[in-house]
PDB file of N, CA and C in Angstrom:
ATOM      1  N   UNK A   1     -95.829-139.456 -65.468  1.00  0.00           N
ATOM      2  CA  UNK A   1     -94.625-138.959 -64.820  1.00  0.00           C
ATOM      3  C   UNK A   1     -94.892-137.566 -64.261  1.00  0.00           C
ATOM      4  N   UNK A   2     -94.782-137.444 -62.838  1.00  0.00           N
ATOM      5  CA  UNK A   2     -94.587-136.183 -62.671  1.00  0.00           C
ATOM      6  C   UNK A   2     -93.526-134.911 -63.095  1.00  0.00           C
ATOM      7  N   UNK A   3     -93.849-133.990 -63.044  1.00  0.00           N
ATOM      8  CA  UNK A   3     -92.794-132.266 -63.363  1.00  0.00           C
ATOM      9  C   UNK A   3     -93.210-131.675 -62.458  1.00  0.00           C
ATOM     10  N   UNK A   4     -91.649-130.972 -62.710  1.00  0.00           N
ATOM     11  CA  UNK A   4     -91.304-130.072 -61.426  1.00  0.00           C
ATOM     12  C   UNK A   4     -91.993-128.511 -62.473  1.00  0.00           C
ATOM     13  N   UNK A   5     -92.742-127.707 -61.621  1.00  0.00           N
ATOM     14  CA  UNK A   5     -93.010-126.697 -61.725  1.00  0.00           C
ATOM     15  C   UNK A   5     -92.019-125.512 -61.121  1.00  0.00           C
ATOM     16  N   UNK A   6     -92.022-124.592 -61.569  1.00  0.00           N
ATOM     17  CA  UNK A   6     -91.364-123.525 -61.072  1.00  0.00           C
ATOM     18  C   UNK A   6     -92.624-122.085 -61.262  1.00  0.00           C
ATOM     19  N   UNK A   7     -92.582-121.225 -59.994  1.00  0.00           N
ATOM     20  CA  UNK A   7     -93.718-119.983 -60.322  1.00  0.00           C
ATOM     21  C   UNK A   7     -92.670-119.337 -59.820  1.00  0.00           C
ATOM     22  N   UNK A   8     -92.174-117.833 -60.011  1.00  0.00           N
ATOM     23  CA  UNK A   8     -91.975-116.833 -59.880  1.00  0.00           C
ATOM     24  C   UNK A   8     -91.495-116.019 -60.653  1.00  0.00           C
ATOM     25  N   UNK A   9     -90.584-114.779 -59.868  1.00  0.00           N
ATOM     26  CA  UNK A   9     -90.100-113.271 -60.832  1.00  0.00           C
ATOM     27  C   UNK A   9     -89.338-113.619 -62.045  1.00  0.00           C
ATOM     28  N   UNK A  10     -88.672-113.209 -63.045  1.00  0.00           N
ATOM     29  CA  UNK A  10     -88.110-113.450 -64.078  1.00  0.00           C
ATOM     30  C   UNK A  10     -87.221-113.628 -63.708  1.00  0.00           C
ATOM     31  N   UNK A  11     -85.900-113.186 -62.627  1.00  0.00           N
ATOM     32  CA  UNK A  11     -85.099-113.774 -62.371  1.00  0.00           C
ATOM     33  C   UNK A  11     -84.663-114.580 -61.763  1.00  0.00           C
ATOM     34  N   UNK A  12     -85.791-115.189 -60.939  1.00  0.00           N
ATOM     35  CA  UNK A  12     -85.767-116.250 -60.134  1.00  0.00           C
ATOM     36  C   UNK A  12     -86.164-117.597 -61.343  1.00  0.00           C
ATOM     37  N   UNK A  13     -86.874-117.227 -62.173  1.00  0.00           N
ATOM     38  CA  UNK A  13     -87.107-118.669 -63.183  1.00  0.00           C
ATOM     39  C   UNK A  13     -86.022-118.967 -63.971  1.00  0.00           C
ATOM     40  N   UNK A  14     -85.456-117.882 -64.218  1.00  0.00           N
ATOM     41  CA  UNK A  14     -84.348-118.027 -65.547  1.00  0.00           C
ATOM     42  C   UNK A  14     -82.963-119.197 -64.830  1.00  0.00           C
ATOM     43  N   UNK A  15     -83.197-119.327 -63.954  1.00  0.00           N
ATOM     44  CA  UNK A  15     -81.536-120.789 -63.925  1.00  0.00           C
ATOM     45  C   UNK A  15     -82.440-121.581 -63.618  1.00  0.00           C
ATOM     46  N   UNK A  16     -83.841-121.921 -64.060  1.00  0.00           N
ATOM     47  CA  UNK A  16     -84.713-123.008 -63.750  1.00  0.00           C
ATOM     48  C   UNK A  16     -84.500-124.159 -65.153  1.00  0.00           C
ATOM     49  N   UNK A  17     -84.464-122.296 -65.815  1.00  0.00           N
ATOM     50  CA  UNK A  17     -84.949-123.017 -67.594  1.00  0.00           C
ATOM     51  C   UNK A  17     -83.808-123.100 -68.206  1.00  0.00           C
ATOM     52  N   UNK A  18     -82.404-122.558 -67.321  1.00  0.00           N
ATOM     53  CA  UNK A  18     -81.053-122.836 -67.748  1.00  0.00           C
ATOM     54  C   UNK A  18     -80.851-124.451 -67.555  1.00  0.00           C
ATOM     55  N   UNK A  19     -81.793-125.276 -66.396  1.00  0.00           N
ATOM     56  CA  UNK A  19     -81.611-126.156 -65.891  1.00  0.00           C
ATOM     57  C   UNK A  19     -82.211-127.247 -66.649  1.00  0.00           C
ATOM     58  N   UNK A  20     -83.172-126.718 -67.359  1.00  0.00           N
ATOM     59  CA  UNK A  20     -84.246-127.858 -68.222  1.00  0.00           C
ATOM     60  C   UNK A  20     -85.489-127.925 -68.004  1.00  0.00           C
ATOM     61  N   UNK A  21     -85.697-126.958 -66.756  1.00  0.00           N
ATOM     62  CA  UNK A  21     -87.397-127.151 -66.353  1.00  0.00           C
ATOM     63  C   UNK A  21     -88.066-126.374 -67.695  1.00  0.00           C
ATOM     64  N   UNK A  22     -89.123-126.912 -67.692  1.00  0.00           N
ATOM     65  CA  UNK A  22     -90.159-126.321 -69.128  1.00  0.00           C
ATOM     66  C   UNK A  22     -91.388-125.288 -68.722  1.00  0.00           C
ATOM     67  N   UNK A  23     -91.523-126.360 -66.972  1.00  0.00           N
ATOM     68  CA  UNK A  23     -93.107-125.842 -67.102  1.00  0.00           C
ATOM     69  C   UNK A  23     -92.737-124.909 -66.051  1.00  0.00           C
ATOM     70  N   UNK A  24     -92.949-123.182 -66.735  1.00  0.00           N
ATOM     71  CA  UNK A  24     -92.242-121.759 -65.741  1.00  0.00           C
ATOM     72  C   UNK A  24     -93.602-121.119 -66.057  1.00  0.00           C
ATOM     73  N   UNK A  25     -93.608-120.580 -64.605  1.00  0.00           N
ATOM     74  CA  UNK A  25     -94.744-119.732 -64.677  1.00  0.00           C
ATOM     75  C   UNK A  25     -94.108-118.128 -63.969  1.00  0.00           C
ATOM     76  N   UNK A  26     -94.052-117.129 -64.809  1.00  0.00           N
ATOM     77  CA  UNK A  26     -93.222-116.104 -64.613  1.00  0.00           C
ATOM     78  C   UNK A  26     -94.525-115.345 -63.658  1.00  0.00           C
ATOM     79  N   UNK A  27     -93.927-114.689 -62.731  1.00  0.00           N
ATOM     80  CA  UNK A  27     -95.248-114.198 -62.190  1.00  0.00           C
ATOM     81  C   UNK A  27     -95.057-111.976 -62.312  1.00  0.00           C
ATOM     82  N   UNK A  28     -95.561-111.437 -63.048  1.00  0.00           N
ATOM     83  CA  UNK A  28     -96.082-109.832 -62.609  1.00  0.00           C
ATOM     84  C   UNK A  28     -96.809-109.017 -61.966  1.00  0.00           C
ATOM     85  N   UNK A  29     -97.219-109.048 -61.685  1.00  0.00           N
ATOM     86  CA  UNK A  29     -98.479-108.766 -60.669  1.00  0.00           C
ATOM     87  C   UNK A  29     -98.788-110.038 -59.338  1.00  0.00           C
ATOM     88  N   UNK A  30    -100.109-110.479 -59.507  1.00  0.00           N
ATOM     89  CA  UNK A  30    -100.502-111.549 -59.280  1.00  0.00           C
ATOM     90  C   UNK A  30    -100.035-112.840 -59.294  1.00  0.00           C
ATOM     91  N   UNK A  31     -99.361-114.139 -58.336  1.00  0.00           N
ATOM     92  CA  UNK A  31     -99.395-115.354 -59.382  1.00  0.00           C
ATOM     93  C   UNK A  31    -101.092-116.156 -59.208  1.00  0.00           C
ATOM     94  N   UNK A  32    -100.467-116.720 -60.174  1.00  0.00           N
ATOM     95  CA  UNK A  32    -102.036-117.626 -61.334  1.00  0.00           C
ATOM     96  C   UNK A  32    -101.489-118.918 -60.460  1.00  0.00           C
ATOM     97  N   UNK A  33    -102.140-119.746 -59.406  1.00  0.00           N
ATOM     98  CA  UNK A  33    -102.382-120.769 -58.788  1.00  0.00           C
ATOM     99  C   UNK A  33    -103.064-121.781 -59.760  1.00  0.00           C
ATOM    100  N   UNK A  34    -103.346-121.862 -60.998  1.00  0.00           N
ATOM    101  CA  UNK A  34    -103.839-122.885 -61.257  1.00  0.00           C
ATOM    102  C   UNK A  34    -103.507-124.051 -61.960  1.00  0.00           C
ATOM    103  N   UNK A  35    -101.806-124.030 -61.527  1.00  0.00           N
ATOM    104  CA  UNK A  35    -101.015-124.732 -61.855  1.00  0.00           C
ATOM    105  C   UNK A  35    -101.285-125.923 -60.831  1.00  0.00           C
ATOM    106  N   UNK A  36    -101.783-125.037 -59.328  1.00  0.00           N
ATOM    107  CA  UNK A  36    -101.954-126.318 -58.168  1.00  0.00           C
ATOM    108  C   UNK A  36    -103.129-127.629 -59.069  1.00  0.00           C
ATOM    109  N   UNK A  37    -103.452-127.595 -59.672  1.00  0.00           N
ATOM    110  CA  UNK A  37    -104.988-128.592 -60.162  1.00  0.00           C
ATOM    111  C   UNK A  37    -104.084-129.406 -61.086  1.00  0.00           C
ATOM    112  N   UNK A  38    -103.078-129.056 -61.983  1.00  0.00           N
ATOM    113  CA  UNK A  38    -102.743-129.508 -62.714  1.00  0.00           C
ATOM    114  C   UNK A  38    -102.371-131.218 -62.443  1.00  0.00           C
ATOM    115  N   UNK A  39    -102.614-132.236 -62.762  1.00  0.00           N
ATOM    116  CA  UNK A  39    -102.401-133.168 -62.240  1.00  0.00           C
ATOM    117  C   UNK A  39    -100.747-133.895 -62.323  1.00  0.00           C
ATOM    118  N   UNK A  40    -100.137-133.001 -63.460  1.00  0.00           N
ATOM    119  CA  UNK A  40     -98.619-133.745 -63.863  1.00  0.00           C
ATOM    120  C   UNK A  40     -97.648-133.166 -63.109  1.00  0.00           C
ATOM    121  N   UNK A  41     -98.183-131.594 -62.491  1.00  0.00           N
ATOM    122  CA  UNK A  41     -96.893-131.065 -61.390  1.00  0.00           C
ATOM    123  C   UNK A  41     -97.488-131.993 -59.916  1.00  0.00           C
ATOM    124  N   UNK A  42     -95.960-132.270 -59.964  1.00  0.00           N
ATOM    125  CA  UNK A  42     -95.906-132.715 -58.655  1.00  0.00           C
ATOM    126  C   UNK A  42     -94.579-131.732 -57.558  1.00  0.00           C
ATOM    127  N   UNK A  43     -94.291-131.171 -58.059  1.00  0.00           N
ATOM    128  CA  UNK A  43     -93.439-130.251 -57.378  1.00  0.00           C
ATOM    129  C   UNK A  43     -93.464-129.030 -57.625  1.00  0.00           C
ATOM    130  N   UNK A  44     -94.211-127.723 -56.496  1.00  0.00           N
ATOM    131  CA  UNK A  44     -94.422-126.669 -57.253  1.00  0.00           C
ATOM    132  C   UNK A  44     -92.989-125.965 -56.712  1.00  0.00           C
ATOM    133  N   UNK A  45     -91.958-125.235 -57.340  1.00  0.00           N
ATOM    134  CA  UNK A  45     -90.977-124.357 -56.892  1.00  0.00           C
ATOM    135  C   UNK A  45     -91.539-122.689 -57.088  1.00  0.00           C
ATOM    136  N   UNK A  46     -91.402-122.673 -55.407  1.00  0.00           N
ATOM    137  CA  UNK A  46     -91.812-121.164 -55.711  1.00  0.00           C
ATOM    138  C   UNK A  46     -91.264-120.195 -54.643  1.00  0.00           C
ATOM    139  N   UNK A  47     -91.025-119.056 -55.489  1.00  0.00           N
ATOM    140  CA  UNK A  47     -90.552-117.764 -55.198  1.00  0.00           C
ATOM    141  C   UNK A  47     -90.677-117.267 -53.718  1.00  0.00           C
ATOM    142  N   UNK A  48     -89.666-117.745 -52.533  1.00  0.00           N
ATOM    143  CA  UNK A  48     -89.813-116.851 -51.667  1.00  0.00           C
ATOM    144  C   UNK A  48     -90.381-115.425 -51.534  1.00  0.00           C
ATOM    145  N   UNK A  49     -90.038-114.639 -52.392  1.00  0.00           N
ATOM    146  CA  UNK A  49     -90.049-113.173 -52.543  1.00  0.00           C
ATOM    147  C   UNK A  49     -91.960-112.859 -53.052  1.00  0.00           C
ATOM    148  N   UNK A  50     -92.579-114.262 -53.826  1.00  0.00           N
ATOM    149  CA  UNK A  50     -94.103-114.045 -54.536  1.00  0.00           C
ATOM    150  C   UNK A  50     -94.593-114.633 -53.346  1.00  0.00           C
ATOM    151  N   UNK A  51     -93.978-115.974 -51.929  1.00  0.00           N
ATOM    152  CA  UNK A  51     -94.454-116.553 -51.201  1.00  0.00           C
ATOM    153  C   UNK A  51     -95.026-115.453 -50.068  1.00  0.00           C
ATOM    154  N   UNK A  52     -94.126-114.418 -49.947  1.00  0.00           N
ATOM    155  CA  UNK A  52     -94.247-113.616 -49.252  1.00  0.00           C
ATOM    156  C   UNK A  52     -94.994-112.584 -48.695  1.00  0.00           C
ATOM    157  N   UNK A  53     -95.365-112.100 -50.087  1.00  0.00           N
ATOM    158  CA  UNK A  53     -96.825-111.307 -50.496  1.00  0.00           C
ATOM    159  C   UNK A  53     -98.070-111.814 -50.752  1.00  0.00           C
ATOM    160  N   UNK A  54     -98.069-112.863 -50.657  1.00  0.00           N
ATOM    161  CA  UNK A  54     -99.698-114.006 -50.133  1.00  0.00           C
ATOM    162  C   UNK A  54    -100.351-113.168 -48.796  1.00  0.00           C
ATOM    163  N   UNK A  55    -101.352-113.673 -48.736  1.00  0.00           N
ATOM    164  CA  UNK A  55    -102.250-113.111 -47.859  1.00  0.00           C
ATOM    165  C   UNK A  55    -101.925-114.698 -46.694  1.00  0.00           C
ATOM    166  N   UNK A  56    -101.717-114.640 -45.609  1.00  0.00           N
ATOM    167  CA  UNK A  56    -101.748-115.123 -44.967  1.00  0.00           C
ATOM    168  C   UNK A  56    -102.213-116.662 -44.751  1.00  0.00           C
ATOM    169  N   UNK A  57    -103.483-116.880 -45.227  1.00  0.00           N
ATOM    170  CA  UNK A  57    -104.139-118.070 -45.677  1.00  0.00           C
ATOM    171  C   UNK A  57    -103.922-118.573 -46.339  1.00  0.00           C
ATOM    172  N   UNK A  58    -103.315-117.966 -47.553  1.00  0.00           N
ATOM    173  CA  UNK A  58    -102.558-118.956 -48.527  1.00  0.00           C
ATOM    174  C   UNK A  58    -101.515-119.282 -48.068  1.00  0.00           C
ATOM    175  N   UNK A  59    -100.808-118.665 -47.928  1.00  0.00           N
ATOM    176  CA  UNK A  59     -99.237-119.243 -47.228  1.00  0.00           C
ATOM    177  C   UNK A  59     -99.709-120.196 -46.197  1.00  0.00           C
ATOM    178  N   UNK A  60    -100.320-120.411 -45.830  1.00  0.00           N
ATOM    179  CA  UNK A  60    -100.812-121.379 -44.886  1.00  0.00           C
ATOM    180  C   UNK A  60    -101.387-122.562 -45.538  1.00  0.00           C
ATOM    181  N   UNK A  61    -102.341-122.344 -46.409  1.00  0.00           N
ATOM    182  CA  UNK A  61    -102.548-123.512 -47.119  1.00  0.00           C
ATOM    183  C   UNK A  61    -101.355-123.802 -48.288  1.00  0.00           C
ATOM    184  N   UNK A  62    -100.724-123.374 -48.752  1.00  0.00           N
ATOM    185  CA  UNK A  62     -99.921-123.771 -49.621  1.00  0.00           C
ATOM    186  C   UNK A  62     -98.531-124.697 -48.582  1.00  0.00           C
ATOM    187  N   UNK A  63     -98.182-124.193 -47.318  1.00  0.00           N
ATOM    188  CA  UNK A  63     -97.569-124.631 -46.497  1.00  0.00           C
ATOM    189  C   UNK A  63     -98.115-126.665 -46.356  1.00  0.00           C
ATOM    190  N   UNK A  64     -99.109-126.455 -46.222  1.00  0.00           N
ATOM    191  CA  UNK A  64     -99.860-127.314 -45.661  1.00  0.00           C
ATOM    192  C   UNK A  64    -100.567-129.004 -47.119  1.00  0.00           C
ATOM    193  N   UNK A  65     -99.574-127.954 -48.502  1.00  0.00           N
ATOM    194  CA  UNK A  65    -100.601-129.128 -49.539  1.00  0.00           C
ATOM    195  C   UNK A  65     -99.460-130.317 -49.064  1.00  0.00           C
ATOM    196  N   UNK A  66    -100.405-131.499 -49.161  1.00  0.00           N
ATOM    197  CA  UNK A  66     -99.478-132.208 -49.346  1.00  0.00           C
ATOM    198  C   UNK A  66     -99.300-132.959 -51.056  1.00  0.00           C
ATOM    199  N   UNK A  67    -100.329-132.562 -52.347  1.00  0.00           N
ATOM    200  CA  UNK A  67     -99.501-132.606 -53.641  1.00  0.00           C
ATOM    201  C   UNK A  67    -100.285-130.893 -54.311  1.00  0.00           C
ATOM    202  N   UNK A  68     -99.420-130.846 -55.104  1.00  0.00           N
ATOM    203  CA  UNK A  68     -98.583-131.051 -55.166  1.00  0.00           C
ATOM    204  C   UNK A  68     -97.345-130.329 -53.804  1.00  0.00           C
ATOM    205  N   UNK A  69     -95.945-130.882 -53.877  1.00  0.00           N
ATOM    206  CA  UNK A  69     -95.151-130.870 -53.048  1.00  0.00           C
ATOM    207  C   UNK A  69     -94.987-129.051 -53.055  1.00  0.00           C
ATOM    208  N   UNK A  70     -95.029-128.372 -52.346  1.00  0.00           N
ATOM    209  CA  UNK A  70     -94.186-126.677 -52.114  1.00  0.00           C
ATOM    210  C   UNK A  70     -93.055-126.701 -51.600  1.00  0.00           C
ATOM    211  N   UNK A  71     -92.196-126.106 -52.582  1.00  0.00           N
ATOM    212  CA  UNK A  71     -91.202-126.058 -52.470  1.00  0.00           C
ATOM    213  C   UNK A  71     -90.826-124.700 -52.121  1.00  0.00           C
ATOM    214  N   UNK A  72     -90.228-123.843 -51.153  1.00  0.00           N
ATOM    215  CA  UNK A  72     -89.844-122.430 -51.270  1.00  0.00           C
ATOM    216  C   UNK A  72     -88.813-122.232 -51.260  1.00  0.00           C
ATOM    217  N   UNK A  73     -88.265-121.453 -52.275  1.00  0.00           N
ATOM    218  CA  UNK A  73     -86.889-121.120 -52.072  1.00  0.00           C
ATOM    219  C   UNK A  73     -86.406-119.879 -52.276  1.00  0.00           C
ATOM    220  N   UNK A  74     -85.632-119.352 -51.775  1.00  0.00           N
ATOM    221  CA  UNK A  74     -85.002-118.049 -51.815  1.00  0.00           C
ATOM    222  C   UNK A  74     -83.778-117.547 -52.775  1.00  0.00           C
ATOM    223  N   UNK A  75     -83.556-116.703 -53.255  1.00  0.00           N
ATOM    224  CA  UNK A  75     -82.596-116.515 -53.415  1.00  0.00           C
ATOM    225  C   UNK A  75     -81.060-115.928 -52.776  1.00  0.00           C
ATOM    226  N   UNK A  76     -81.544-115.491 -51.448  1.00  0.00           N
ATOM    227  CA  UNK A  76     -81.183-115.477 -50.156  1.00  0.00           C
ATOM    228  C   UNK A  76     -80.818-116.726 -49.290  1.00  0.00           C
ATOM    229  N   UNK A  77     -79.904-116.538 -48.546  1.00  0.00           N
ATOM    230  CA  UNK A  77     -79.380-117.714 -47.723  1.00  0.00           C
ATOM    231  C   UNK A  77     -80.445-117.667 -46.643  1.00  0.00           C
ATOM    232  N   UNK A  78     -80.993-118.788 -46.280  1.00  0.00           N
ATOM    233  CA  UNK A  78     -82.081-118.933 -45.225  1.00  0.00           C
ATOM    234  C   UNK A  78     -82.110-120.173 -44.992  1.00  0.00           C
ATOM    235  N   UNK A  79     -81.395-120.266 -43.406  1.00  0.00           N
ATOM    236  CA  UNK A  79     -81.437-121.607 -42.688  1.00  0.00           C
ATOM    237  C   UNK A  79     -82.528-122.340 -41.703  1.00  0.00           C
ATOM    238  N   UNK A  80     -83.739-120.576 -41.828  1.00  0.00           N
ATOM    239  CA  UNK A  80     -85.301-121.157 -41.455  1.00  0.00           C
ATOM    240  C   UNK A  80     -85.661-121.890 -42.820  1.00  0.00           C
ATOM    241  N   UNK A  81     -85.634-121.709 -44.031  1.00  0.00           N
ATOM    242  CA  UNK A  81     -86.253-122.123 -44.923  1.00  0.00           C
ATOM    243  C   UNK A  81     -85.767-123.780 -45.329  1.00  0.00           C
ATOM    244  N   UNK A  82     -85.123-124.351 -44.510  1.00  0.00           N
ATOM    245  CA  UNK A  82     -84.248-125.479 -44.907  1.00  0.00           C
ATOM    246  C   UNK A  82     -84.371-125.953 -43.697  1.00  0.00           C
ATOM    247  N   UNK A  83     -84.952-125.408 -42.419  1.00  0.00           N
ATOM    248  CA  UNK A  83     -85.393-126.126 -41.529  1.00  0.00           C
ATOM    249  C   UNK A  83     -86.843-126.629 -41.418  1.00  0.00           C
ATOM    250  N   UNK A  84     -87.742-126.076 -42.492  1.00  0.00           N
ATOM    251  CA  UNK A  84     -89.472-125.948 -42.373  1.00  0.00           C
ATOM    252  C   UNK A  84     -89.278-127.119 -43.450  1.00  0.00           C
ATOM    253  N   UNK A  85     -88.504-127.058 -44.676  1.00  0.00           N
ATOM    254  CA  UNK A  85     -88.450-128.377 -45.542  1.00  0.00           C
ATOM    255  C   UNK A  85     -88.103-129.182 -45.390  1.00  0.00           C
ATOM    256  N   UNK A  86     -87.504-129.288 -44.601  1.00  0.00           N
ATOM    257  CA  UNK A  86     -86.760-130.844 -43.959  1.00  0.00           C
ATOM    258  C   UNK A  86     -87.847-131.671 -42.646  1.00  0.00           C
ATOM    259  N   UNK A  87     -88.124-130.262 -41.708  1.00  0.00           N
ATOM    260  CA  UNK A  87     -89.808-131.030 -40.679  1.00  0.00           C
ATOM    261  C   UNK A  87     -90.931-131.200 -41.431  1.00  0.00           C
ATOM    262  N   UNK A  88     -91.088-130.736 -42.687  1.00  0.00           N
ATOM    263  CA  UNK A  88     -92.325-130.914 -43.755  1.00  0.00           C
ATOM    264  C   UNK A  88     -91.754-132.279 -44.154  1.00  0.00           C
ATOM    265  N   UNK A  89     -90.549-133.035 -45.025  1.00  0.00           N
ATOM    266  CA  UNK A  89     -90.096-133.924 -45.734  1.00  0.00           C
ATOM    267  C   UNK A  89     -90.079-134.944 -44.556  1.00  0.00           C
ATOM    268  N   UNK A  90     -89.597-135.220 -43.620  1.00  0.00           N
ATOM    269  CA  UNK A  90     -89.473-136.456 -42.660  1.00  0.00           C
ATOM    270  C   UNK A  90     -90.133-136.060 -41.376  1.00  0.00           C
ATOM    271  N   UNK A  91     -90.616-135.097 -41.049  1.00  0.00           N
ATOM    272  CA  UNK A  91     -91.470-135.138 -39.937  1.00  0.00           C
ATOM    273  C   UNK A  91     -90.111-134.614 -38.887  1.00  0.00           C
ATOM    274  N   UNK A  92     -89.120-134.427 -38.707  1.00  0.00           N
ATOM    275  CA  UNK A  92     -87.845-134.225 -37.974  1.00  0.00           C
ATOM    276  C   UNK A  92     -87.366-133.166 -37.960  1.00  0.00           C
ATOM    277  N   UNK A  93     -87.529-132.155 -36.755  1.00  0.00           N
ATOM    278  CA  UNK A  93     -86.437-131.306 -36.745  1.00  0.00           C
ATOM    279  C   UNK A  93     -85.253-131.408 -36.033  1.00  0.00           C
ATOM    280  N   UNK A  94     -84.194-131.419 -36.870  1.00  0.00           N
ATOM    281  CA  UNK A  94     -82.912-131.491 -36.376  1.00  0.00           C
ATOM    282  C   UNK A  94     -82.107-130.354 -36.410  1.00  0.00           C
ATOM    283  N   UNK A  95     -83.067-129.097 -36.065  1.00  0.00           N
ATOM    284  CA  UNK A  95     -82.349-128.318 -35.407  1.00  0.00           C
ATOM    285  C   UNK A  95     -82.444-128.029 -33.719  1.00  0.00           C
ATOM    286  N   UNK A  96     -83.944-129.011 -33.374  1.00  0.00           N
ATOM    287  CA  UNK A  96     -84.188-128.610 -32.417  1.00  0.00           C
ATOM    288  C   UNK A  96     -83.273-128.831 -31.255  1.00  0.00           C
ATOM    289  N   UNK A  97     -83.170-128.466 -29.757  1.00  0.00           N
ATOM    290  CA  UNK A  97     -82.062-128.464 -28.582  1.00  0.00           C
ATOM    291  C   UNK A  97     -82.754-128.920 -27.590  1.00  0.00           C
ATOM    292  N   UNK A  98     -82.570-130.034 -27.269  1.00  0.00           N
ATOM    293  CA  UNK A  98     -83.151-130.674 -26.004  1.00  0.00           C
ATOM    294  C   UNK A  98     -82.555-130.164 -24.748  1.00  0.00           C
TER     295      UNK A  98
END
């Protein structure tokens, strides 16, 4: 069975583990990627705010895994971030304007 992972700041994990998720990876400094190998996450949730401070290439490859799934989320309202997950999930953007 796959699990949902969660990586980021302490307050971004804490309504994860209010929620039931187990497997939290709190991040201080650095985050520790070697949750990506793990074979039972299949959904990594992670920290807009830790996504951010990647070096370029990662955000690019992490954009780009297809398992496990990247999930980014904000704690901020962001209607780019809900448009990149939805053309990642079905291939469709339906925001676009013909």
């Amino acid at each position: 069975m796959m699990k949902i992972c969660v990586l980021g700041r302490e307050e971004f994990c804490t309504g994860f583990r209010l929620a039931g998720i187990t497997k939290v990876q709190e991040v201080q400094d650095q985050p520790d990627f070697s949750i990506l190998h793990d074979p039972e996450v299949g959904i990594l949730i992670l920290d807009e705010d830790v996504f951010l401070e990647l070096p370029e290439y990662r955000r690019f490859e992490l954009e780009n895994m297809v398992m496990p799934t990247i999930v980014v989320l904000s704690t901020r309202d962001s209607q780019e971030n809900l448009r990149k997950m939805i053309i990642q999930s079905i291939g469709v953007d339906l925001w676009e304007k013909n």
